[in-house]
Protein backbone atom coordinates (compact mmCIF):
# COMPACT_ATOMS: atom_id res chain seq x y z
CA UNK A 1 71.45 52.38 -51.37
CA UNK A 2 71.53 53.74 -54.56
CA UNK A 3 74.67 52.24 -55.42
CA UNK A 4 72.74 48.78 -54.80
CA UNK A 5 69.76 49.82 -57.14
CA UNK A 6 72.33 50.48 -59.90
CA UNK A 7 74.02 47.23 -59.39
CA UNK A 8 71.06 45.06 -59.86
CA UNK A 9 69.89 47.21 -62.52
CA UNK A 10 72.95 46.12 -64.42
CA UNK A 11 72.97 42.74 -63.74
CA UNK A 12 68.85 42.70 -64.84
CA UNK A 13 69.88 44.10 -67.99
CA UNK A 14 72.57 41.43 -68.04
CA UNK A 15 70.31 38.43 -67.43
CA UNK A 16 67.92 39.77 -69.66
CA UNK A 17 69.80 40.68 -72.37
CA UNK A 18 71.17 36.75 -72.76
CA UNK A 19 67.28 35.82 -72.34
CA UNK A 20 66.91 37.09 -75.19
CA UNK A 21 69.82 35.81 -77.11
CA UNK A 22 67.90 33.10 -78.05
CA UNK A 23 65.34 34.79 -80.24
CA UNK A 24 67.65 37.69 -81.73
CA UNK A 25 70.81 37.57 -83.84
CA UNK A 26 74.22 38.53 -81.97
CA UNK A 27 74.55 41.84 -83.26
CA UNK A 28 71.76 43.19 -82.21
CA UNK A 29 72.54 42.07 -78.50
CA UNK A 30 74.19 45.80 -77.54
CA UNK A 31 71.39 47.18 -79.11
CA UNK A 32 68.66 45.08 -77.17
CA UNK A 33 70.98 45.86 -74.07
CA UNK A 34 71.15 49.34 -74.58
CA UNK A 35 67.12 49.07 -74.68
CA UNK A 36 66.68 47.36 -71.74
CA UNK A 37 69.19 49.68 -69.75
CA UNK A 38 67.12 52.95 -70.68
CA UNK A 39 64.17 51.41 -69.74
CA UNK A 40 65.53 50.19 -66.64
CA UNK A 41 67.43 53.66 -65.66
CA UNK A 42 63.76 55.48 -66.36
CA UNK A 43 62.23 53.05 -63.83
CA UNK A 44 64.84 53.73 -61.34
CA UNK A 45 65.32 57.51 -61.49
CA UNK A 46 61.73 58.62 -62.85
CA UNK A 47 61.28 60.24 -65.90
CA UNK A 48 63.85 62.56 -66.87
CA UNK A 49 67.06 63.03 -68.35
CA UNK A 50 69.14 61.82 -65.84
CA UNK A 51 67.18 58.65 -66.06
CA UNK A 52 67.88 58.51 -69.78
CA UNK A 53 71.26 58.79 -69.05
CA UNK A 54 71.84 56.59 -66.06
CA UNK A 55 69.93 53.84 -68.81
CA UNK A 56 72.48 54.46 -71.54
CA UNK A 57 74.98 54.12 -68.67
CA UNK A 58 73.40 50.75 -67.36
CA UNK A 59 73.29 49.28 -71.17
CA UNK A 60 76.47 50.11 -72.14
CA UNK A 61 78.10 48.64 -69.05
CA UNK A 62 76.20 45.31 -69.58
CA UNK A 63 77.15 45.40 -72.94
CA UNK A 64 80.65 45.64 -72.51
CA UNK A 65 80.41 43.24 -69.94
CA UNK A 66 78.75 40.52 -72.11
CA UNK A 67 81.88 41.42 -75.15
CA UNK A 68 84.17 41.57 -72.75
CA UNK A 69 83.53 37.79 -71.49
CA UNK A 70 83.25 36.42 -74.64
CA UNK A 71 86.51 37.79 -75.20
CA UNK A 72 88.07 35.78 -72.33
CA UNK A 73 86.25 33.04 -73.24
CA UNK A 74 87.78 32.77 -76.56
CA UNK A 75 91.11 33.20 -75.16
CA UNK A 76 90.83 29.94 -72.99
C-alpha cells in the first residue's frame, strides 16, 4: 500500500503544480512543486525527517516529470 500512497502523492503534486501554472511564472514551477511535495510527504509519513525527505523526493519527481514532457513535446 504504501507504494500506492506515494504514487498518488506524485501525481497530486503533478495536477497541482499545473493548477497553478496559471497564476505563477514558469520558473518558479519546480519551486512551487518542490513545495507542494514536502507538504504532501509530511502529510503522508507524519512529521519527521523522513517525511521531509520522502516530500523533496515527491517534488522533484513531479518536477522532472513536468520538464521532462515539455521536452518531448517540443521535439514533436
Amino acid at each position: 500500500m504504501q507504494y500506492i500512497d506515494d504514487a498518488v502523492a506524485i501525481g497530486l503534486v503533478i495536477g497541482l503544480t499545473q493548477m497553478m501554472k496559471g497564476y505563477i511564472s514558469d520558473k518558479y514551477t519546480p519551486l512551487i512543486s518542490l513545495f507542494f511535495g514536502i507538504v504532501g510527504g509530511i502529510t503522508i509519513s507524519g512529521l519527521s525527517v523522513e517525511g521531509a525527505v520522502k516530500g523533496v523526493v515527491f517534488g522533484l519527481t513531479a518536477s522532472g516529470l513536468y520538464d521532462h514532457s515539455k521536452i518531448v513535446k517540443k521535439t514533436k
